[in-house]
Protein backbone atom coordinates (compact mmCIF):
# COMPACT_ATOMS: atom_id res chain seq x y z
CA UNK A 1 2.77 -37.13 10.02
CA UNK A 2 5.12 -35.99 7.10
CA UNK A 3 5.88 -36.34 3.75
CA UNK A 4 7.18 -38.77 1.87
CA UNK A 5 10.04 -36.93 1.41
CA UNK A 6 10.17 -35.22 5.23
CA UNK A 7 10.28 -31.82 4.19
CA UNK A 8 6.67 -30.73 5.14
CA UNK A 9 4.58 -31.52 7.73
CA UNK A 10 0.56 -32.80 7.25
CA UNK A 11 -1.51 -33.53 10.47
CA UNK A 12 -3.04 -37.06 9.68
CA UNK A 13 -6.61 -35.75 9.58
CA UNK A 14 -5.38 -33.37 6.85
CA UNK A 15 -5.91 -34.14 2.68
CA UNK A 16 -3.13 -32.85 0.86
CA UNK A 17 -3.45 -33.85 -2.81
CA UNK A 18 -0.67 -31.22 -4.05
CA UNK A 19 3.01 -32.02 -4.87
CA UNK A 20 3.77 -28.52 -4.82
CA UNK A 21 4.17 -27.86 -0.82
CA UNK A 22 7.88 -26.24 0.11
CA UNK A 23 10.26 -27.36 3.06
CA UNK A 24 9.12 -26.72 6.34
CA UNK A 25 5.18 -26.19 5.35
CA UNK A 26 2.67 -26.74 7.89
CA UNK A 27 -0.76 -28.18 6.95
CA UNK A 28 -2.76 -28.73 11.00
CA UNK A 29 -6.29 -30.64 11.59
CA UNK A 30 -9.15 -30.92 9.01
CA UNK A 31 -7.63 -28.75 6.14
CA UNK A 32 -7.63 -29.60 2.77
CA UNK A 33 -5.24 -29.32 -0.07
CA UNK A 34 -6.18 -29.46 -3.78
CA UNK A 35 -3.69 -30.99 -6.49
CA UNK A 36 -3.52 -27.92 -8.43
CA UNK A 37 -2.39 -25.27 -5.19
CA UNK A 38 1.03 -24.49 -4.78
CA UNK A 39 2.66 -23.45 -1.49
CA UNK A 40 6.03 -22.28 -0.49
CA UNK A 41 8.26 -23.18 2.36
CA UNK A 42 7.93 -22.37 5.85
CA UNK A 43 3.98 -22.10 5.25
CA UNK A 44 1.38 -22.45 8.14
CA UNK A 45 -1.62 -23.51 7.45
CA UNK A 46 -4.19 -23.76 10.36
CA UNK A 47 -7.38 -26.13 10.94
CA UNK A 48 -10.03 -26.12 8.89
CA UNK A 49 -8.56 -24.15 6.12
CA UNK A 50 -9.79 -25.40 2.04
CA UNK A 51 -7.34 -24.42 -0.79
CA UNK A 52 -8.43 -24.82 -4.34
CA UNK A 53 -6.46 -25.84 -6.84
CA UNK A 54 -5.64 -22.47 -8.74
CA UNK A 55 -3.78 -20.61 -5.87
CA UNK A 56 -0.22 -20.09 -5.28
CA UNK A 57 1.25 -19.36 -1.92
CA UNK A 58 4.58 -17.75 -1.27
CA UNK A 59 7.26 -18.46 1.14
CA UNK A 60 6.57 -17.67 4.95
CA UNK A 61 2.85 -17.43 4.66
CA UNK A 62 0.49 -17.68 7.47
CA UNK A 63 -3.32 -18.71 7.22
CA UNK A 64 -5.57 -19.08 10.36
CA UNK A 65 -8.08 -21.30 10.87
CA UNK A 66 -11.52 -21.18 8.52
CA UNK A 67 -10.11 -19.70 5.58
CA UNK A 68 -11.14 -20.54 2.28
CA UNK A 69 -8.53 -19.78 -0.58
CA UNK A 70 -10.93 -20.55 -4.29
CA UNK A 71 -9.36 -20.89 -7.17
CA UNK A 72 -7.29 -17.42 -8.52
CA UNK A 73 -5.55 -15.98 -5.62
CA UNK A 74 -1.91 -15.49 -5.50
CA UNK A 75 -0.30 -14.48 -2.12
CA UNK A 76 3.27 -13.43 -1.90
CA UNK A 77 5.24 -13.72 0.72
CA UNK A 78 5.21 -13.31 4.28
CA UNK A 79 1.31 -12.41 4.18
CA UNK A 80 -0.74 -12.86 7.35
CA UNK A 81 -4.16 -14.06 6.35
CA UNK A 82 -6.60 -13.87 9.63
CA UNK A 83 -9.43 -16.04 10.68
CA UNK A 84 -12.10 -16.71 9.16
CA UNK A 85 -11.14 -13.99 6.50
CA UNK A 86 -13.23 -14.47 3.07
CA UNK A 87 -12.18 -14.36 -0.50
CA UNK A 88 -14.56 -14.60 -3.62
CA UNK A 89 -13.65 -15.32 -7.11
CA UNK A 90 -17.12 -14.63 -8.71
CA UNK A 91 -18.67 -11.50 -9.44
CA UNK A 92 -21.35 -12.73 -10.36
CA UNK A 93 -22.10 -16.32 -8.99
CA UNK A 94 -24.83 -18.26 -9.98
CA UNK A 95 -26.29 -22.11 -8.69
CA UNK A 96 -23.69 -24.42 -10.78
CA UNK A 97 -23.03 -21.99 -13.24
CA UNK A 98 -19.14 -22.08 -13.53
CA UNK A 99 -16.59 -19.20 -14.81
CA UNK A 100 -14.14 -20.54 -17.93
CA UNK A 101 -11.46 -17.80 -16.36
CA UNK A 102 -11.27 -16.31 -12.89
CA UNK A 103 -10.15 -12.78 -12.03
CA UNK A 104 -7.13 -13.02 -10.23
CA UNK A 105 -6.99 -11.43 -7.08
CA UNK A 106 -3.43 -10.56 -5.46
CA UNK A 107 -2.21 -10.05 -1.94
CA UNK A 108 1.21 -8.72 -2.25
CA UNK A 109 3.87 -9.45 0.06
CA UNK A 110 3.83 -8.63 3.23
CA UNK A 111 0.15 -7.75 3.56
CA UNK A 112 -1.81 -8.44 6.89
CA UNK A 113 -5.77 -9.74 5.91
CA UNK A 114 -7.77 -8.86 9.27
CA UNK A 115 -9.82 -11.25 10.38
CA UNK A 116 -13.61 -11.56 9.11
CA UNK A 117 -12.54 -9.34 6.49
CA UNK A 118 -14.01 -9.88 2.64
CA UNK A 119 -12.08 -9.41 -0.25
CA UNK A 120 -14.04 -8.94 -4.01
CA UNK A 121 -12.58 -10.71 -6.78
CA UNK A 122 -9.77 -8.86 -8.65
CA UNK A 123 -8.16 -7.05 -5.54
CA UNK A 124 -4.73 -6.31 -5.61
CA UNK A 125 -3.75 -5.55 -1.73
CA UNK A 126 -0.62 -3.80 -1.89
CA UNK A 127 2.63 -4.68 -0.29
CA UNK A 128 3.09 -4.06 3.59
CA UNK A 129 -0.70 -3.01 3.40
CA UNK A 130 -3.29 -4.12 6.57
CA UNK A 131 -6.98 -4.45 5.94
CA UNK A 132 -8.80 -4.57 9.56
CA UNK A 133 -10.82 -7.01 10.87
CA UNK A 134 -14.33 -7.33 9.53
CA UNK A 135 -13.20 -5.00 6.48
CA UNK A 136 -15.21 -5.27 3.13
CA UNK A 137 -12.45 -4.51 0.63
CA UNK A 138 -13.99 -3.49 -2.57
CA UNK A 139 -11.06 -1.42 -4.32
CA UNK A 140 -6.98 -1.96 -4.72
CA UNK A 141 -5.50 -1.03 -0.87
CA UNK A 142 -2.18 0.93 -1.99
CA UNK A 143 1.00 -0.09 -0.70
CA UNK A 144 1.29 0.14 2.74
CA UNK A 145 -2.31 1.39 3.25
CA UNK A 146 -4.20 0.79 6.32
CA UNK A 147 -7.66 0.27 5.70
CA UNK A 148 -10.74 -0.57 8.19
CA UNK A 149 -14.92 -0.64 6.95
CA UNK A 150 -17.30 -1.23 4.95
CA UNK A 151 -16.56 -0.59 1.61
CA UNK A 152 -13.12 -0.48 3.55
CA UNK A 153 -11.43 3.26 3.47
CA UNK A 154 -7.80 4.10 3.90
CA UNK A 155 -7.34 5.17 7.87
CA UNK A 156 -3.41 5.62 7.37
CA UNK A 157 -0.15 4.46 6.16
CA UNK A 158 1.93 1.17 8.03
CA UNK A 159 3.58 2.85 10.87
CA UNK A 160 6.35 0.36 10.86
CA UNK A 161 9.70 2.81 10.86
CA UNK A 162 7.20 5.95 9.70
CA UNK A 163 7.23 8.93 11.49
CA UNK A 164 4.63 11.73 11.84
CA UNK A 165 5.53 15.73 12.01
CA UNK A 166 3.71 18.27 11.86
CA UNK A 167 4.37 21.85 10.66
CA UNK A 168 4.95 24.69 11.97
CA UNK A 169 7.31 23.73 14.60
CA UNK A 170 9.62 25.90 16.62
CA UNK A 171 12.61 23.82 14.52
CA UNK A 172 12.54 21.83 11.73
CA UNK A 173 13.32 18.21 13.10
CA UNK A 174 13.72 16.77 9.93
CA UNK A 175 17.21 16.51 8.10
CA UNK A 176 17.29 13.33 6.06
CA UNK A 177 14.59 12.86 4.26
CA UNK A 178 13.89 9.75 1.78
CA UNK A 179 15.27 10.41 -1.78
CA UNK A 180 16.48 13.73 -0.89
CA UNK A 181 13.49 15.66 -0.11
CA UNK A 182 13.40 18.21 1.95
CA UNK A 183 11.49 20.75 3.70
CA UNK A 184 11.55 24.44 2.47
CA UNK A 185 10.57 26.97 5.11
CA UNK A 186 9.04 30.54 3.65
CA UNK A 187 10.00 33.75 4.73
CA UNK A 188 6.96 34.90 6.25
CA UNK A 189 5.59 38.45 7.64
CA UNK A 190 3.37 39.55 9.95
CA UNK A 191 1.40 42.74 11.10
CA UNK A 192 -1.72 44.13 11.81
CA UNK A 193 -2.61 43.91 7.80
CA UNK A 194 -1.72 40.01 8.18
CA UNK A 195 0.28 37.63 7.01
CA UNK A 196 2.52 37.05 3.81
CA UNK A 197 4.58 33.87 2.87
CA UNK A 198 7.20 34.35 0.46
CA UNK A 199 9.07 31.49 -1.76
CA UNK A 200 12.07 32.96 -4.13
CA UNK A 201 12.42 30.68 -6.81
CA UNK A 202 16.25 31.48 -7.65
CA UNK A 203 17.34 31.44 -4.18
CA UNK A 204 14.72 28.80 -2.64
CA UNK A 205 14.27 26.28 -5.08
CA UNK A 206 16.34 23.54 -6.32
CA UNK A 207 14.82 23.60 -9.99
CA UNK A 208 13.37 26.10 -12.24
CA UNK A 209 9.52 25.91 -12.26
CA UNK A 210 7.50 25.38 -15.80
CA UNK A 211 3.96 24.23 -14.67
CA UNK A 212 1.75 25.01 -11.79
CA UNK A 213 -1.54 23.00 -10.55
CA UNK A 214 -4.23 22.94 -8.00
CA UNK A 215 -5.74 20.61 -5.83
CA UNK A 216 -8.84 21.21 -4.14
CA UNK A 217 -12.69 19.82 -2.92
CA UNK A 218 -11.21 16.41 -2.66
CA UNK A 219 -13.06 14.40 -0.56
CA UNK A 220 -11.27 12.97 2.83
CA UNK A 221 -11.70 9.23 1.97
CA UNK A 222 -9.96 9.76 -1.70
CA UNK A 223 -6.43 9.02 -2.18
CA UNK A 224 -4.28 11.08 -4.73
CA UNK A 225 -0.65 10.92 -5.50
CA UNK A 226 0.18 7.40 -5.46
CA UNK A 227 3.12 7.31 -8.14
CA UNK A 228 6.79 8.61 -8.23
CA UNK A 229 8.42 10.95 -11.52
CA UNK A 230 11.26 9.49 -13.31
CA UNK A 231 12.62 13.21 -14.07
CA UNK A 232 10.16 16.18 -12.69
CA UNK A 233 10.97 17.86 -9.06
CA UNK A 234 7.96 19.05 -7.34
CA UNK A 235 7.18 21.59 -4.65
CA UNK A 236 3.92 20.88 -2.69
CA UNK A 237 2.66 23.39 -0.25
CA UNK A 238 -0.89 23.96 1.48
CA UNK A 239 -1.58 27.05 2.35
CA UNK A 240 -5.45 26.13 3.86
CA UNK A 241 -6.50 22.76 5.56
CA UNK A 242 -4.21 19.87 6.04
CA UNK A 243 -3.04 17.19 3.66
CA UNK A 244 -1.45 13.75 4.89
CA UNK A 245 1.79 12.52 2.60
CA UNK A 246 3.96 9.54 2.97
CA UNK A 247 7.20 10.11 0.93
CA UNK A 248 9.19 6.95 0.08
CA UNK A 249 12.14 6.11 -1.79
CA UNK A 250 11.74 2.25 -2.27
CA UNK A 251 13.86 1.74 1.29
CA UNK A 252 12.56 4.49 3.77
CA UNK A 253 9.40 5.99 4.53
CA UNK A 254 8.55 9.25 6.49
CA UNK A 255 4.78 10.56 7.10
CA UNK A 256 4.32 14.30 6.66
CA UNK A 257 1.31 16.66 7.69
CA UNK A 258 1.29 19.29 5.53
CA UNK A 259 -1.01 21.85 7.49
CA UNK A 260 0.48 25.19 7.24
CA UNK A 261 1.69 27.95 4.47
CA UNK A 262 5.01 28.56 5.95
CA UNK A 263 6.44 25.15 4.97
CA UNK A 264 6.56 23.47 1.39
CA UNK A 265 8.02 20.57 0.10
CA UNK A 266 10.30 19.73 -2.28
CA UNK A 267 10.00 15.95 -3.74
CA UNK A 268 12.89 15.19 -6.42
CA UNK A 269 12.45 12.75 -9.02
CA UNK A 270 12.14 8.72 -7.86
CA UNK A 271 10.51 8.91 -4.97
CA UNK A 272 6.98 7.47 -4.48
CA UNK A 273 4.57 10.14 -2.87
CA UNK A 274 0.79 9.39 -2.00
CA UNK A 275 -1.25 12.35 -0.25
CA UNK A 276 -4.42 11.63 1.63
CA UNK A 277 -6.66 12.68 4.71
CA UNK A 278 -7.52 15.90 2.62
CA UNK A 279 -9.33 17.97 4.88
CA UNK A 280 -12.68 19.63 3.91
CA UNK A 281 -11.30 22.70 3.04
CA UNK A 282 -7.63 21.86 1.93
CA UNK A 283 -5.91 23.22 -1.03
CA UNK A 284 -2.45 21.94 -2.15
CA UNK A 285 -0.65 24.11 -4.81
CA UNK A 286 2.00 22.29 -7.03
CA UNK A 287 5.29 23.87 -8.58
CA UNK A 288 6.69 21.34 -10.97
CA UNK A 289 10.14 21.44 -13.11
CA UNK A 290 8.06 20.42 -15.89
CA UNK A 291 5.65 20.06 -18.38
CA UNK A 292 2.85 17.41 -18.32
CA UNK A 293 3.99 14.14 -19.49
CA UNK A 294 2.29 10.66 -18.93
CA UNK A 295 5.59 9.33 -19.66
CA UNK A 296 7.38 10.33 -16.34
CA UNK A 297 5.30 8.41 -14.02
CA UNK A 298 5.95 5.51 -12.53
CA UNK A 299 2.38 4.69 -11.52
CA UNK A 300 3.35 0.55 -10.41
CA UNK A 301 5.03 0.61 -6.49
CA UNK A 302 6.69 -3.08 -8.18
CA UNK A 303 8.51 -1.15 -11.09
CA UNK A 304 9.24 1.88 -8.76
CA UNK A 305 11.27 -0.75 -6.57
CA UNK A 306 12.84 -2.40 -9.14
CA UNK A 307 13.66 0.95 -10.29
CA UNK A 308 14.73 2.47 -7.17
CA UNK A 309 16.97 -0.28 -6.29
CA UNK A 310 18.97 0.14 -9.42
CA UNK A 311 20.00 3.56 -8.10
């Protein structure tokens, strides 16, 4: 059957107690609605799926069958939420002991949930990001993160319009980089003594350097980066192991494997950088335009959109 007012559909072995349910919703067999939810249009909720009353649903939102959503979750929208998939609210639950205040866990939009995967109270999955099936999420997944295990690990980055290069190539394929970044080849020499990679900073660099850093004995599984400089140009190169970096400036995205010393890269100001897959050995050196200031990043992916888009 539908609504009263025809807008939304609910199966007639469905409870929907909410008021709250957008056009074009979809609420199938056995599932149950509490007063307090809230969910957007074009919703589909499967069988046997419970929704407390403290949970808000976005527009376009999918959630397969045997999926319980407790009270203090907040999905955006278009977030695919598999079956059977598992959500807590309690860190510490106890036999009919009951929590005043809930930590708020968020799936952002356009998140995947695998199915049979557990989430811990508190998570914030990050937009675009997929957690695999059977996944026990025990951290914040990063924006566009892939992650698969138990505690789940990040395996990659969405693939969806990324691309992969390696370096050295015979040609640099890459031209257009998001935000402006580009790749900056070295002038390199060889002989019988070895080899030498050379970087002019007058005639090679497209800012003055003030501040060098280091990277290194970071293990695979550990995620650095993650934010974006409102005014401070970088130059990353790695001249042992190889280092995984997804570059993005709030519309485009481009996956880079940084595994050789004859190529660095430059990453201007506003554009969102997050290195990972650090080899065993890897070392990444860091050029920067300047001095240390907490300031200058933009540490939120949200505000770094907002910001971007204002460009």
């Amino acid at each position: 059957m539908k609504s009263a007012s025809n807008s939304f559909f609910v199966h007639p072995t469905a409870i929907c107690e909410s008021l709250t349910i957008g056009a074009k919703t979809r609420i199938w067999a056995y599932s149950h609605v509490l007063e307090g939810a809230s969910l957007g249009e074009d919703c589909n909720i499967c069988d046997h799926v419970f929704i407390e009353n403290h949970v808000r649903l976005g527009n376009r939102v999918t959630v397969k069958s045997g999926v319980q959503l407790w009270d203090g979750i907040d999905i955006e929208d278009d977030v695919f939420i598999g079956p059977n998939a598992t959500f807590t609210n309690d860190p510490y639950p106890r036999s009919k002991k009951w929590r005043d205040q809930h930590p708020w866990t968020r799936i952002c939009g356009g998140a995947s949930i695998g199915a049979n995967a557990t989430i811990l109270p508190g998570i914030t999955v990050g937009p675009g990001a997929m957690v695999g099936a059977g996944s026990v999420v025990t951290r914040d997944v990063p924006p566009f993160a892939i992650v698969a295990g138990n505690p789940a690990r990040i395996t990659g980055y969405e693939a969806r319009g990324v691309e992969e290069h390696h370096f050295p190539e015979p040609t640099l394929p890459l031209t257009n980089l998001p935000g402006g970044a580009q790749l900056i080849p070295l002038i390199t020499s060889v002989d019988l003594r070895g080899s030498l990679a050379v970087l002019d900073f007058e005639r090679d660099l497209p800012f003055q350097p003030v501040r060098f850093f280091t990277v290194f004995d970071v293990p695979s599984s550990n995620v650095r980066g993650e934010h974006a400089h409102k005014i401070c140009h970088q130059l990353l190169n790695v001249p042992l192991g190889s280092i995984r970096i997804v570059i993005d400036d709030g519309r485009d995205r481009v996956s880079l494997v940084l595994d050789s010393p004859e190529i660095s890269l430059h990453i201007p100001p506003m554009v969102w950088a997050t290195q990972y897959a650090h080899t065993e050995n890897a070392i990444l050196n860091v050029l920067a335009s300047h001095s240390y200031d907490p300031n200058d990043y933009i540490r939120d992916y949200a505000e770094f959109r907002s910001l971007a888009s204002a460009l």
